[in-house]
PDB file of N, CA and C in Angstrom:
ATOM      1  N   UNK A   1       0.844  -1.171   0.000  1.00  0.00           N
ATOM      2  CA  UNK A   1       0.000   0.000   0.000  1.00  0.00           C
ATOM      3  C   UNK A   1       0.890   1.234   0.000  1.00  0.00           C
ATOM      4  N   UNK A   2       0.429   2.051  -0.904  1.00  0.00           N
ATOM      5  CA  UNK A   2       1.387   3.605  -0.988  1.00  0.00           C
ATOM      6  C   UNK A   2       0.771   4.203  -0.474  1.00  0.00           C
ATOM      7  N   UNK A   3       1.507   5.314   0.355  1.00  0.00           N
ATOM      8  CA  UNK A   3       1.527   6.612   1.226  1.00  0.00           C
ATOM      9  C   UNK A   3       1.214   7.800   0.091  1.00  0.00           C
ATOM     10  N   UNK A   4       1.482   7.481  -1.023  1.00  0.00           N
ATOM     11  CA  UNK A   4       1.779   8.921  -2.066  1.00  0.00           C
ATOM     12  C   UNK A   4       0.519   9.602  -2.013  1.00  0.00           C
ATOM     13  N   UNK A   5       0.208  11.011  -2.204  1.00  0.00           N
ATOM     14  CA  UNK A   5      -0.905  11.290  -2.322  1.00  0.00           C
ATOM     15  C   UNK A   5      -1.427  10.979  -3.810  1.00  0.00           C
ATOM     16  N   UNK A   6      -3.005  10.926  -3.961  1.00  0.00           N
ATOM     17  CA  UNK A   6      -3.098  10.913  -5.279  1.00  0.00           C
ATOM     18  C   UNK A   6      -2.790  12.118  -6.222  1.00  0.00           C
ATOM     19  N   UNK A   7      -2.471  11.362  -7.841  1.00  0.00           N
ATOM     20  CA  UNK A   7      -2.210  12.718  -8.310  1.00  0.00           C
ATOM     21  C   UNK A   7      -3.227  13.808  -8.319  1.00  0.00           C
ATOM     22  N   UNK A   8      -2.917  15.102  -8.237  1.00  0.00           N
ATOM     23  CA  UNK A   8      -3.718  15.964  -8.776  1.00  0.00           C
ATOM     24  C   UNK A   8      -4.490  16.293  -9.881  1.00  0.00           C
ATOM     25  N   UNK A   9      -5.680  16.343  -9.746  1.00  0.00           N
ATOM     26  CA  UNK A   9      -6.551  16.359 -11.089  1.00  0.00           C
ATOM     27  C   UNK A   9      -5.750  18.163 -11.982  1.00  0.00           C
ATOM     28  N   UNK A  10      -6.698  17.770 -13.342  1.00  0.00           N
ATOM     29  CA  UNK A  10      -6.332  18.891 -14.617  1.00  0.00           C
ATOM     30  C   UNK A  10      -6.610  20.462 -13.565  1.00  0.00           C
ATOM     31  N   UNK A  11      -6.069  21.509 -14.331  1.00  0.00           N
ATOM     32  CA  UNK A  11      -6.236  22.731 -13.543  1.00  0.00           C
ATOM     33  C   UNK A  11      -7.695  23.169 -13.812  1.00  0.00           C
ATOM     34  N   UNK A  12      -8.526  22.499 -14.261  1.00  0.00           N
ATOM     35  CA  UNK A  12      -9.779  23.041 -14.752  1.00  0.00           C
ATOM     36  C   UNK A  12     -10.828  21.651 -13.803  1.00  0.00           C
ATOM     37  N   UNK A  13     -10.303  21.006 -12.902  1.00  0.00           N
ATOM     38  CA  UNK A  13     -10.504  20.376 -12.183  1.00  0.00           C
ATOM     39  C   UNK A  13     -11.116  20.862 -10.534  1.00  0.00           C
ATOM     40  N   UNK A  14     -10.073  21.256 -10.151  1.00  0.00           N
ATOM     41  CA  UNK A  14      -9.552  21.666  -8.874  1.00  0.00           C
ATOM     42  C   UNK A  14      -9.823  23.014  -8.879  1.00  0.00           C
ATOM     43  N   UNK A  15     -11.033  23.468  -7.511  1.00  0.00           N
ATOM     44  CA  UNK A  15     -11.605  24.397  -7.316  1.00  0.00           C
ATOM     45  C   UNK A  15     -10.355  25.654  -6.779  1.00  0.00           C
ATOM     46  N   UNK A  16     -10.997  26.561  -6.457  1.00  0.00           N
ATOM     47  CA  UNK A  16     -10.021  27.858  -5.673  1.00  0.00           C
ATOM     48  C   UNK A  16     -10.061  27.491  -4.421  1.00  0.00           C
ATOM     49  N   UNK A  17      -9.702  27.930  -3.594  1.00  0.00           N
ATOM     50  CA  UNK A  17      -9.668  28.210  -2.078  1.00  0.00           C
ATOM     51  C   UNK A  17     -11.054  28.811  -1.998  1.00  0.00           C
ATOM     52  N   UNK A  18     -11.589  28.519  -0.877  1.00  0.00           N
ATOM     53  CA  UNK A  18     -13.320  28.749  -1.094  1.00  0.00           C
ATOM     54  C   UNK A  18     -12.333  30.232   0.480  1.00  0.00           C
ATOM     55  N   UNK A  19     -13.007  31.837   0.432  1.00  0.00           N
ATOM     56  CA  UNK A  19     -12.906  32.559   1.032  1.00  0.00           C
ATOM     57  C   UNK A  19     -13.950  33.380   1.275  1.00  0.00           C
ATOM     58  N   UNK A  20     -14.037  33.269   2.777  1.00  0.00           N
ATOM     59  CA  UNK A  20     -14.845  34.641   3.782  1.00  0.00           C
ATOM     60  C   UNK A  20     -14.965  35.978   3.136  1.00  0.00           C
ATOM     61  N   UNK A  21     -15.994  36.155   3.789  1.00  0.00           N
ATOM     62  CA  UNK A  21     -15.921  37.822   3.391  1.00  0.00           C
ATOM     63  C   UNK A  21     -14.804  38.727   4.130  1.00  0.00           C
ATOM     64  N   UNK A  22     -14.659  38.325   5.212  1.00  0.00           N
ATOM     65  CA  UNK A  22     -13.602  38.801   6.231  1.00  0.00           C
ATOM     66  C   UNK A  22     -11.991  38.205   5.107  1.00  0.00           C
ATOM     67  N   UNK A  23     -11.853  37.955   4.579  1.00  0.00           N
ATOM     68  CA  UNK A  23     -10.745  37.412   3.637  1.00  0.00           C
ATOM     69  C   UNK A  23     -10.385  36.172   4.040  1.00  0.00           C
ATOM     70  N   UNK A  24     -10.830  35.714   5.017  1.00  0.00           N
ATOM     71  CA  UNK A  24      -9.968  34.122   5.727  1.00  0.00           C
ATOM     72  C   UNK A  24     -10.311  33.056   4.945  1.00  0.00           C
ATOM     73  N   UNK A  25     -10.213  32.052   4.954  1.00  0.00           N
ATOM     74  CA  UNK A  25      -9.881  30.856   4.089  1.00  0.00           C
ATOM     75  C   UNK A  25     -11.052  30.468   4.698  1.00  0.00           C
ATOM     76  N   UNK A  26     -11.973  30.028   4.125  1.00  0.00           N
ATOM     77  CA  UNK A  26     -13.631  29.498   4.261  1.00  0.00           C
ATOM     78  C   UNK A  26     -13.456  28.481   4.758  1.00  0.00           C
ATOM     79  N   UNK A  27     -12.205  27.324   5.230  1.00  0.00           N
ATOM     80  CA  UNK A  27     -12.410  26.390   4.775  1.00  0.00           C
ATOM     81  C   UNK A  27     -11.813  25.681   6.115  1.00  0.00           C
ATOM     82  N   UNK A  28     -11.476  24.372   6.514  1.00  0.00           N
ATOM     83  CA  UNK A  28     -10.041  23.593   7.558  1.00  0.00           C
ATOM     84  C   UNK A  28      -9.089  23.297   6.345  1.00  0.00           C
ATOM     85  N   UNK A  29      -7.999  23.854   6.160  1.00  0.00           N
ATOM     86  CA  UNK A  29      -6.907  23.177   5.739  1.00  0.00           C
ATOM     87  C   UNK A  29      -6.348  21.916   6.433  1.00  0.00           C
ATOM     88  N   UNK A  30      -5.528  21.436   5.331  1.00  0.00           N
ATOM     89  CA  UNK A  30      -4.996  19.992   5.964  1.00  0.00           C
ATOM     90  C   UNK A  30      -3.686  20.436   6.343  1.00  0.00           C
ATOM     91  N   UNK A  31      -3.953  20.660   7.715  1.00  0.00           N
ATOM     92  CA  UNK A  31      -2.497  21.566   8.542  1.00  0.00           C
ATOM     93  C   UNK A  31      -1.638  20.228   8.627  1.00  0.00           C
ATOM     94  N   UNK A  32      -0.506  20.416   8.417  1.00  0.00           N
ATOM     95  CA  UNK A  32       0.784  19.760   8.718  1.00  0.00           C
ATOM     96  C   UNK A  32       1.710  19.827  10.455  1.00  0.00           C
ATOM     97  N   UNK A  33       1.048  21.003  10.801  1.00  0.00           N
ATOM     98  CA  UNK A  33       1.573  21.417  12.539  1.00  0.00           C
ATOM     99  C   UNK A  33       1.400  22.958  12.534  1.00  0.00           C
ATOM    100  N   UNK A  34       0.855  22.775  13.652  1.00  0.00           N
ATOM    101  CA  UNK A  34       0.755  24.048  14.700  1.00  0.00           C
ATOM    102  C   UNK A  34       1.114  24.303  15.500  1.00  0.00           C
ATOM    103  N   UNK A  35       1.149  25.434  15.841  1.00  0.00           N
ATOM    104  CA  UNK A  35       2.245  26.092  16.799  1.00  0.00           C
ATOM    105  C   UNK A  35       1.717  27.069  17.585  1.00  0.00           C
ATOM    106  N   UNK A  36       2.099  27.614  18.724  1.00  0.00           N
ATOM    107  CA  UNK A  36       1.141  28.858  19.084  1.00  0.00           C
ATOM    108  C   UNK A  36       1.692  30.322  18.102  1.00  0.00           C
ATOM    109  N   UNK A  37       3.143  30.122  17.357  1.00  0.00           N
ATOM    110  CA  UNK A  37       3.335  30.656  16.824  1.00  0.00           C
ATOM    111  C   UNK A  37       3.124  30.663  15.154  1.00  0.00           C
ATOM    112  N   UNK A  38       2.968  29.757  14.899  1.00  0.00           N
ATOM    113  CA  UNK A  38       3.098  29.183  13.343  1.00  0.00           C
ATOM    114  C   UNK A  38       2.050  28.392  12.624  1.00  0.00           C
ATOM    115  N   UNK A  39       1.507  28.304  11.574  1.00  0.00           N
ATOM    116  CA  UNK A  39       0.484  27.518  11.024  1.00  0.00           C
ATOM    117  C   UNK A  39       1.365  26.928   9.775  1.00  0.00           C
ATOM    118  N   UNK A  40       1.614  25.473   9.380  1.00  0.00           N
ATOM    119  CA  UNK A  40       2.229  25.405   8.572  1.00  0.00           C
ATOM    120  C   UNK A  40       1.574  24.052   7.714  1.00  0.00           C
ATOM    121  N   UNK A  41       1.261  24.777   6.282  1.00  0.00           N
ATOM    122  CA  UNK A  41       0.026  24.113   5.887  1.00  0.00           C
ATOM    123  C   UNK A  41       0.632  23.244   4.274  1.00  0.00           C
ATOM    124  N   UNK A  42       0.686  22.317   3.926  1.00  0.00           N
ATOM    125  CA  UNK A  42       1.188  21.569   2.728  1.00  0.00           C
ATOM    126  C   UNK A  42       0.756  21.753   1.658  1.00  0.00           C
ATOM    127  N   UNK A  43       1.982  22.021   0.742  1.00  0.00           N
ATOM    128  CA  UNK A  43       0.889  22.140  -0.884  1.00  0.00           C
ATOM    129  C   UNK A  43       2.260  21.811  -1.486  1.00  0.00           C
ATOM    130  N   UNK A  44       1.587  22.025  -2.726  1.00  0.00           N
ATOM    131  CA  UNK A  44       2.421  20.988  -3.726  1.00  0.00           C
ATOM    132  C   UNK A  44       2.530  21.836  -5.050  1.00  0.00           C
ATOM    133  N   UNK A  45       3.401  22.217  -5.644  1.00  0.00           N
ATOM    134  CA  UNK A  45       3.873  23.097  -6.793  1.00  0.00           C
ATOM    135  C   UNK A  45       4.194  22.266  -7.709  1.00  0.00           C
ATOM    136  N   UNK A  46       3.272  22.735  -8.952  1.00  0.00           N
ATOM    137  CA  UNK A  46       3.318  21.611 -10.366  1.00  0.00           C
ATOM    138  C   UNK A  46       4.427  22.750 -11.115  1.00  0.00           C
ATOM    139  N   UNK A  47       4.865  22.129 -11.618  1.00  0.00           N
ATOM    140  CA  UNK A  47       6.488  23.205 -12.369  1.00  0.00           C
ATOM    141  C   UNK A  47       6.117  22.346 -13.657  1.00  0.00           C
ATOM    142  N   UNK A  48       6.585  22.659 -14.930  1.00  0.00           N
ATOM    143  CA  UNK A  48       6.757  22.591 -16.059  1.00  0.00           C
ATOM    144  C   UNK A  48       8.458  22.504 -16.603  1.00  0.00           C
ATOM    145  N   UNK A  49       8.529  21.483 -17.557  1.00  0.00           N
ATOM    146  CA  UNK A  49       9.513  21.302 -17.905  1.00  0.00           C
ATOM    147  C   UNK A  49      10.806  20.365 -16.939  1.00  0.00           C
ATOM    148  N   UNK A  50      10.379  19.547 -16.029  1.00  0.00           N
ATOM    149  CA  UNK A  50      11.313  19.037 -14.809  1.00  0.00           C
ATOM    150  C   UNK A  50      10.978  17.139 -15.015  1.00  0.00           C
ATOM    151  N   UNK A  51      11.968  16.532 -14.849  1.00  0.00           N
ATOM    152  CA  UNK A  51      11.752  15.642 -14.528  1.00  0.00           C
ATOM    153  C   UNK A  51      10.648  15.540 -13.329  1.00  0.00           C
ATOM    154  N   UNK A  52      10.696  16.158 -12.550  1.00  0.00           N
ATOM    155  CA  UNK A  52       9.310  16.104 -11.667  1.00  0.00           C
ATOM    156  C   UNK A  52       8.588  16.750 -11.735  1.00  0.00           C
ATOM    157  N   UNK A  53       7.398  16.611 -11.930  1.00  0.00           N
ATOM    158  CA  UNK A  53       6.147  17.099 -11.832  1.00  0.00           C
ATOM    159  C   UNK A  53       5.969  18.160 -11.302  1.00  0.00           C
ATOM    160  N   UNK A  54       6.048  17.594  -9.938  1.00  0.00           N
ATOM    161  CA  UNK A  54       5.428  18.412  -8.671  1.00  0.00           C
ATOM    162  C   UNK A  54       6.721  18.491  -7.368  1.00  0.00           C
ATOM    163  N   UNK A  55       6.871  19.975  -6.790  1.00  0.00           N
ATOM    164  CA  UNK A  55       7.692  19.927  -5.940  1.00  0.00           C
ATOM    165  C   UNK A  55       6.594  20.172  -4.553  1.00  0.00           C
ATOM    166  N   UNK A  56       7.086  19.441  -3.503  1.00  0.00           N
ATOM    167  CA  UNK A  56       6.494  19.679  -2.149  1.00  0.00           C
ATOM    168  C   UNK A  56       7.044  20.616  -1.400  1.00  0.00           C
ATOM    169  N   UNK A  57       5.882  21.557  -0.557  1.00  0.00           N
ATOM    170  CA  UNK A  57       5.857  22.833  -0.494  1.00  0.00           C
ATOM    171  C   UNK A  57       5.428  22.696   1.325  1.00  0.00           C
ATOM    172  N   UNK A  58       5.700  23.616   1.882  1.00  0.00           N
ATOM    173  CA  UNK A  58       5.906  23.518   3.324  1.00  0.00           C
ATOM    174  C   UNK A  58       5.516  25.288   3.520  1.00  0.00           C
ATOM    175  N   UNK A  59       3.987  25.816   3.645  1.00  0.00           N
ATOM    176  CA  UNK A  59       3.653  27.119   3.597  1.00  0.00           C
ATOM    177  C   UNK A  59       3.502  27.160   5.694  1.00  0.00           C
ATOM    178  N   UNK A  60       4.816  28.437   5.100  1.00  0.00           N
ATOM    179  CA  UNK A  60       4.601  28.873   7.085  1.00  0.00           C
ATOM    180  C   UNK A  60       3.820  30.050   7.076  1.00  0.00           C
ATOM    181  N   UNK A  61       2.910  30.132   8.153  1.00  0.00           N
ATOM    182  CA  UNK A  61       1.779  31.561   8.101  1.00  0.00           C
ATOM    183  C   UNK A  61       2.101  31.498   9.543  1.00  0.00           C
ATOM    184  N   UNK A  62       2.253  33.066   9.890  1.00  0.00           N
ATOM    185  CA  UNK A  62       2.380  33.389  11.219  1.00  0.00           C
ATOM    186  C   UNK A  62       1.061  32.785  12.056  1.00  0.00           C
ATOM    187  N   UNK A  63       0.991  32.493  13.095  1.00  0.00           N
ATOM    188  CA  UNK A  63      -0.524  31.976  13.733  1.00  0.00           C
ATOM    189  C   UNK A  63      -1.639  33.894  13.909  1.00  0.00           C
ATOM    190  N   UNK A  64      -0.220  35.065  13.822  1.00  0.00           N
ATOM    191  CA  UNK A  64      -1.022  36.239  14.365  1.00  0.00           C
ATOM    192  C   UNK A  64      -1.903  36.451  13.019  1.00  0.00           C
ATOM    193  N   UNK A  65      -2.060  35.769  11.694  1.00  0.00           N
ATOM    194  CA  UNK A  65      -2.582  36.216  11.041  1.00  0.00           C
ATOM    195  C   UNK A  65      -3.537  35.078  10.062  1.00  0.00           C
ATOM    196  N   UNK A  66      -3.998  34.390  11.293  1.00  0.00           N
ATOM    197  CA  UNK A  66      -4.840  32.997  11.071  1.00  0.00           C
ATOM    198  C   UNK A  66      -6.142  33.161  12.181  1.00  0.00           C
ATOM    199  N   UNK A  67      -7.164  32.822  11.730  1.00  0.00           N
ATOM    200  CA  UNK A  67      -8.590  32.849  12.842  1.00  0.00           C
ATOM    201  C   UNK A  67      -8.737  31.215  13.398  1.00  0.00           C
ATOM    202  N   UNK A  68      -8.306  30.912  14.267  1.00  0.00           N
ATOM    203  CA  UNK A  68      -8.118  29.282  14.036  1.00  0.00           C
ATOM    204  C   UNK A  68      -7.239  28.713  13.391  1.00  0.00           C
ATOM    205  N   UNK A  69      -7.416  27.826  12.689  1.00  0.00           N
ATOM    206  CA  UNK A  69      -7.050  26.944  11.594  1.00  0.00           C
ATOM    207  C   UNK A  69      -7.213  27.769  10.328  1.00  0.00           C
ATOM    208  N   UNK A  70      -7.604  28.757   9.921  1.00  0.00           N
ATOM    209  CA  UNK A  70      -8.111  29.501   8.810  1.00  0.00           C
ATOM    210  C   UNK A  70      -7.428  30.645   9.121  1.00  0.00           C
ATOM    211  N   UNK A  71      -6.155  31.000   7.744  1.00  0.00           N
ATOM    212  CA  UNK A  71      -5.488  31.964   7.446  1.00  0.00           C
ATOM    213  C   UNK A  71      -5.725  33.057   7.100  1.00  0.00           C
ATOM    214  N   UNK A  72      -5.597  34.195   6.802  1.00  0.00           N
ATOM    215  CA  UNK A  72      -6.055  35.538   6.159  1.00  0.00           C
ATOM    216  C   UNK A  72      -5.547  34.828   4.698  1.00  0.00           C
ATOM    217  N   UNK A  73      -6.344  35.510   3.527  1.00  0.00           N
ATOM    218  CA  UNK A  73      -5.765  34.652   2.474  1.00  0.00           C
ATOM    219  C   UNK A  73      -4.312  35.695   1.717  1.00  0.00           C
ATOM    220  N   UNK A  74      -4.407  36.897   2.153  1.00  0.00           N
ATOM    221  CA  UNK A  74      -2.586  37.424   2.271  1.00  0.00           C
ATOM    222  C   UNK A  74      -1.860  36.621   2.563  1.00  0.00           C
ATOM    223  N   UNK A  75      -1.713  36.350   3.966  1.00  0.00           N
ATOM    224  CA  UNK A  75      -0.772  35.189   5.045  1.00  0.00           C
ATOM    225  C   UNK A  75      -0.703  34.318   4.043  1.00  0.00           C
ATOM    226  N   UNK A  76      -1.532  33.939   3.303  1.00  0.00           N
ATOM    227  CA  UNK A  76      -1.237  32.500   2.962  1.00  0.00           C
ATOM    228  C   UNK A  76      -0.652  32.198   1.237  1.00  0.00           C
ATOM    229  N   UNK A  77      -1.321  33.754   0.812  1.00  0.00           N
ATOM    230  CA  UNK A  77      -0.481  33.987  -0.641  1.00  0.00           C
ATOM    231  C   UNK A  77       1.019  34.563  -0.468  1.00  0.00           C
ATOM    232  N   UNK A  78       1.014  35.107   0.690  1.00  0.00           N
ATOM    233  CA  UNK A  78       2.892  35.560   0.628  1.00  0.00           C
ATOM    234  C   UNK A  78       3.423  34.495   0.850  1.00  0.00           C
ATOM    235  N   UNK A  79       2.974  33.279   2.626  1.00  0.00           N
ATOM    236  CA  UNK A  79       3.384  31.999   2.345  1.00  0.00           C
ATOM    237  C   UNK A  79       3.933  31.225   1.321  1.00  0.00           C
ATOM    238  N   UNK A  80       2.835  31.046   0.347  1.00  0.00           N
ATOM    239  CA  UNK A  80       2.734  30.218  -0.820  1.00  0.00           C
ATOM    240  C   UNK A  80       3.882  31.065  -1.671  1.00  0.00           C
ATOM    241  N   UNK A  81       3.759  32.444  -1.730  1.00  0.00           N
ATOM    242  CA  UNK A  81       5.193  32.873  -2.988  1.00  0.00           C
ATOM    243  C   UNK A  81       6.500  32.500  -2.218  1.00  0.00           C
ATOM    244  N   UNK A  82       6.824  32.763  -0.630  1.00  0.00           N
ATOM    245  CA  UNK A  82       8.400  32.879  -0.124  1.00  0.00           C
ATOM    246  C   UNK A  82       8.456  31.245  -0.611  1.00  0.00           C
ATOM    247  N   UNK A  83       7.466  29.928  -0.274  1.00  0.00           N
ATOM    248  CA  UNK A  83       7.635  29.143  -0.508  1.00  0.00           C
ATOM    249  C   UNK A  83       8.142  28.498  -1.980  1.00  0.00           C
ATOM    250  N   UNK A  84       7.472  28.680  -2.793  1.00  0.00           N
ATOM    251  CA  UNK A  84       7.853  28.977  -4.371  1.00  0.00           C
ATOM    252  C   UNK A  84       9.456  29.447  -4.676  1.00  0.00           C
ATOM    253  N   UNK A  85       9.237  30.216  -4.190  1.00  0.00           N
ATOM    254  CA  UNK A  85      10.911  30.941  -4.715  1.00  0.00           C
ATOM    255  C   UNK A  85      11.901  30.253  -3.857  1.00  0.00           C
ATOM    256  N   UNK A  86      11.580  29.481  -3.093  1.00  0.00           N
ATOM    257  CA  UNK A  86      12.840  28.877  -2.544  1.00  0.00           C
ATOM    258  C   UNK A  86      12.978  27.691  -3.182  1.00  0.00           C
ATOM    259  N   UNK A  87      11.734  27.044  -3.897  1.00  0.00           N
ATOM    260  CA  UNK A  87      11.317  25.675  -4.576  1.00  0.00           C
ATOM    261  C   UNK A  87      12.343  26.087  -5.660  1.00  0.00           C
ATOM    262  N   UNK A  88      12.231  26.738  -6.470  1.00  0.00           N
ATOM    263  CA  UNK A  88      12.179  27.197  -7.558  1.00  0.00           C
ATOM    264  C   UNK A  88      14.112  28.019  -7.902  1.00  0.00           C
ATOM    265  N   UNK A  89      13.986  28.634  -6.378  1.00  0.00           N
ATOM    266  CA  UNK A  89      15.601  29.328  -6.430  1.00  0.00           C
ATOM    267  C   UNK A  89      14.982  30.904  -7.353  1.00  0.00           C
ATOM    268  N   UNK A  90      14.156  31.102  -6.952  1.00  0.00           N
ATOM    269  CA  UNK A  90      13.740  32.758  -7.981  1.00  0.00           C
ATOM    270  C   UNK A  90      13.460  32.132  -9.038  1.00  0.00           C
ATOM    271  N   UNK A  91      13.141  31.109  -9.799  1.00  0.00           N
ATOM    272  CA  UNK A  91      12.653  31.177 -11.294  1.00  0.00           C
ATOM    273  C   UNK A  91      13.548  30.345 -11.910  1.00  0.00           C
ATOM    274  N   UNK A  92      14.685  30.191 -11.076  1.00  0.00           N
ATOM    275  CA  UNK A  92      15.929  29.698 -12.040  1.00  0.00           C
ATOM    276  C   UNK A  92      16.014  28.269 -12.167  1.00  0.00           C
ATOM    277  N   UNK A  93      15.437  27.670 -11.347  1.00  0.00           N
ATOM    278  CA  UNK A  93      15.255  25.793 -11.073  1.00  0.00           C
ATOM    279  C   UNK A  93      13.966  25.508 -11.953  1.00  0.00           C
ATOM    280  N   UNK A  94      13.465  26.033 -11.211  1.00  0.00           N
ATOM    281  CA  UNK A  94      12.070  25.162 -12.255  1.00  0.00           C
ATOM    282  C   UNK A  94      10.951  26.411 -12.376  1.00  0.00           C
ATOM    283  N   UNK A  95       9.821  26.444 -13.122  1.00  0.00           N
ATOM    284  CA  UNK A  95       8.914  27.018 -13.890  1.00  0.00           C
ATOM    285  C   UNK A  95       7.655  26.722 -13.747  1.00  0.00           C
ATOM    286  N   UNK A  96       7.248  27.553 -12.778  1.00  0.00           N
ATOM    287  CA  UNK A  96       6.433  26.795 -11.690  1.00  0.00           C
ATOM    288  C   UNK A  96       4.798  27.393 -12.769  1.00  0.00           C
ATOM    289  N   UNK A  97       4.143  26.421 -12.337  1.00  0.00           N
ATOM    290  CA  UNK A  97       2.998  26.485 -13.067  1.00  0.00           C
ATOM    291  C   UNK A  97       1.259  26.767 -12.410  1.00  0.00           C
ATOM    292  N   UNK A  98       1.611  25.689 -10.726  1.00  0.00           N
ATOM    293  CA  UNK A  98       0.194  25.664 -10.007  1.00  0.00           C
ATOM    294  C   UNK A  98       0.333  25.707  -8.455  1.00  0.00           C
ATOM    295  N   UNK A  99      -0.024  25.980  -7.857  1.00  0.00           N
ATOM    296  CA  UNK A  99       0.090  25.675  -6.465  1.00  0.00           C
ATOM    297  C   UNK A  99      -1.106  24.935  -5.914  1.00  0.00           C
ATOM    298  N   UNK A 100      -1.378  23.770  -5.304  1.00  0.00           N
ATOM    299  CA  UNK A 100      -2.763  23.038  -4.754  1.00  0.00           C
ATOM    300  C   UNK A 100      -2.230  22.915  -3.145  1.00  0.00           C
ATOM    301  N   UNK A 101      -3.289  23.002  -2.670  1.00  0.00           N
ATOM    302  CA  UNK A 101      -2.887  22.631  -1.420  1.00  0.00           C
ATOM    303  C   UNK A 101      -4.104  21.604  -0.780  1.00  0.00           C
ATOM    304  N   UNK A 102      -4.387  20.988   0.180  1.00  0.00           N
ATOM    305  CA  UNK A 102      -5.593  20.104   0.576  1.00  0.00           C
ATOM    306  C   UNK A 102      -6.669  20.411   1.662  1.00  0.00           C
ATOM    307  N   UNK A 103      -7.939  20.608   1.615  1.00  0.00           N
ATOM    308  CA  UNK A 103      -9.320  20.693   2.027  1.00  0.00           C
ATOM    309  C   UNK A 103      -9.952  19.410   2.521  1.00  0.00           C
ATOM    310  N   UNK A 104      -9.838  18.948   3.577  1.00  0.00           N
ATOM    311  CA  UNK A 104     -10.454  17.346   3.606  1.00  0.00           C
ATOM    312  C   UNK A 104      -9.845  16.538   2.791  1.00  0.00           C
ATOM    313  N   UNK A 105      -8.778  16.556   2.588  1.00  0.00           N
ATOM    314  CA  UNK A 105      -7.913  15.455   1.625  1.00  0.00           C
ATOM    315  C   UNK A 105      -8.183  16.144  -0.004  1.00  0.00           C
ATOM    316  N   UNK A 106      -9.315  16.960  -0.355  1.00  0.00           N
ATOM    317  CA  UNK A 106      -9.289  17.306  -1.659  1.00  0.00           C
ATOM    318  C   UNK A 106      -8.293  18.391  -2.136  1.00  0.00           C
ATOM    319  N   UNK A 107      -7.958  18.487  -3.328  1.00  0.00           N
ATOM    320  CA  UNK A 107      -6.836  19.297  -3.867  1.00  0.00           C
ATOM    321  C   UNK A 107      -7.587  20.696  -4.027  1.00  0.00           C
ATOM    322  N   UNK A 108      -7.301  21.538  -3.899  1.00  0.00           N
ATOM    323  CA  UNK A 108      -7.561  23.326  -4.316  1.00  0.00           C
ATOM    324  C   UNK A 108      -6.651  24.057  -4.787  1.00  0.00           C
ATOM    325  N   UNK A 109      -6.752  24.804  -5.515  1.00  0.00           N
ATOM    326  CA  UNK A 109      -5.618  25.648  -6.329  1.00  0.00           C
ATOM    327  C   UNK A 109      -5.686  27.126  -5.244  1.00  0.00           C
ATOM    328  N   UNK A 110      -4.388  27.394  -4.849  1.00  0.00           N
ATOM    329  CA  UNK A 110      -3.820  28.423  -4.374  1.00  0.00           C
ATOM    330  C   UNK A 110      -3.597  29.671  -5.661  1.00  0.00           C
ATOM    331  N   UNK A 111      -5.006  30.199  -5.630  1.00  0.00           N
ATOM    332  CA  UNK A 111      -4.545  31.585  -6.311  1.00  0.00           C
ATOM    333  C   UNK A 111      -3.274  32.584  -6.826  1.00  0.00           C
ATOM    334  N   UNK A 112      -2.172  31.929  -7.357  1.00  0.00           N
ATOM    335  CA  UNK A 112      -0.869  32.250  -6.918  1.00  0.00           C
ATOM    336  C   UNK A 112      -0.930  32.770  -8.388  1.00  0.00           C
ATOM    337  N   UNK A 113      -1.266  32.310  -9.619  1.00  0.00           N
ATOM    338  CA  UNK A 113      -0.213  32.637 -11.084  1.00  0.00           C
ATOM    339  C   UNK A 113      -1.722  32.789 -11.799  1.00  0.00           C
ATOM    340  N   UNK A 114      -1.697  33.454 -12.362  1.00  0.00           N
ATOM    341  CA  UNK A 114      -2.410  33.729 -13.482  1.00  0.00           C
ATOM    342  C   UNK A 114      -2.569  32.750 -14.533  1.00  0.00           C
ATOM    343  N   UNK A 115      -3.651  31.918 -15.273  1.00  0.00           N
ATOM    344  CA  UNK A 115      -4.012  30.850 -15.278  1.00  0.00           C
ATOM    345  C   UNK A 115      -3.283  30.888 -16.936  1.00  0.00           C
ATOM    346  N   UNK A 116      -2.868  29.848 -17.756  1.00  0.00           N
ATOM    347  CA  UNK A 116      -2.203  29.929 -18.977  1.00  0.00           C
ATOM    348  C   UNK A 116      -2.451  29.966 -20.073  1.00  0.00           C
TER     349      UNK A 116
END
């Protein structure tokens, strides 16, 4: 039995981040650990052109700018870019294409890139 997650469906698949009117993330993310300081939530960056697919992504959000379990969706788009650019090295490694992260085990696209 594999641990892997399943792959991610097409980008025309996989909904947005469902968000509050207050801007927070509508939703429970599938948190990876919490902290009284830190919320640090998993997603997965599809890059183009790489022997791999997909690089795994480790988004830290301060806890001061989370309601619960539910991030401001700023917190969680600067997250998602510092994360990226370290994946990535600024642009220069790989050519990043999607960001998903997980909702009850389902995949959601992190609003990050302008669609292609």
């Amino acid at each position: 039995m594999s641990n892997a997650a399943p792959p991610s469906p097409p980008a025309s698949s996989a909904p947005l981040l469902p968000v509050a009117d207050d801007q927070h993330i509508a939703a429970e993310l599938d948190v990876a650990l919490s902290t009284p300081l830190t919320l640090v939530v998993n997603a997965q960056l599809e890059v183009a052109g790489a022997e791999q697919s997909s690089v795994d992504l480790a988004l830290v959000i301060p806890r001061s700018q989370c309601r619960g379990e539910r991030p401001h969706l700023t917190a969680l788009l600067e997250a998602a870019q510092a994360a990226v650019a370290r994946a990535t090295r600024g642009g220069t490694r790989h050519q990043p294409r999607r960001v998903l992260t997980r909702v009850a085990g389902q995949p959601h696209l992190i609003p990050l890139f302008e669609p292609a």
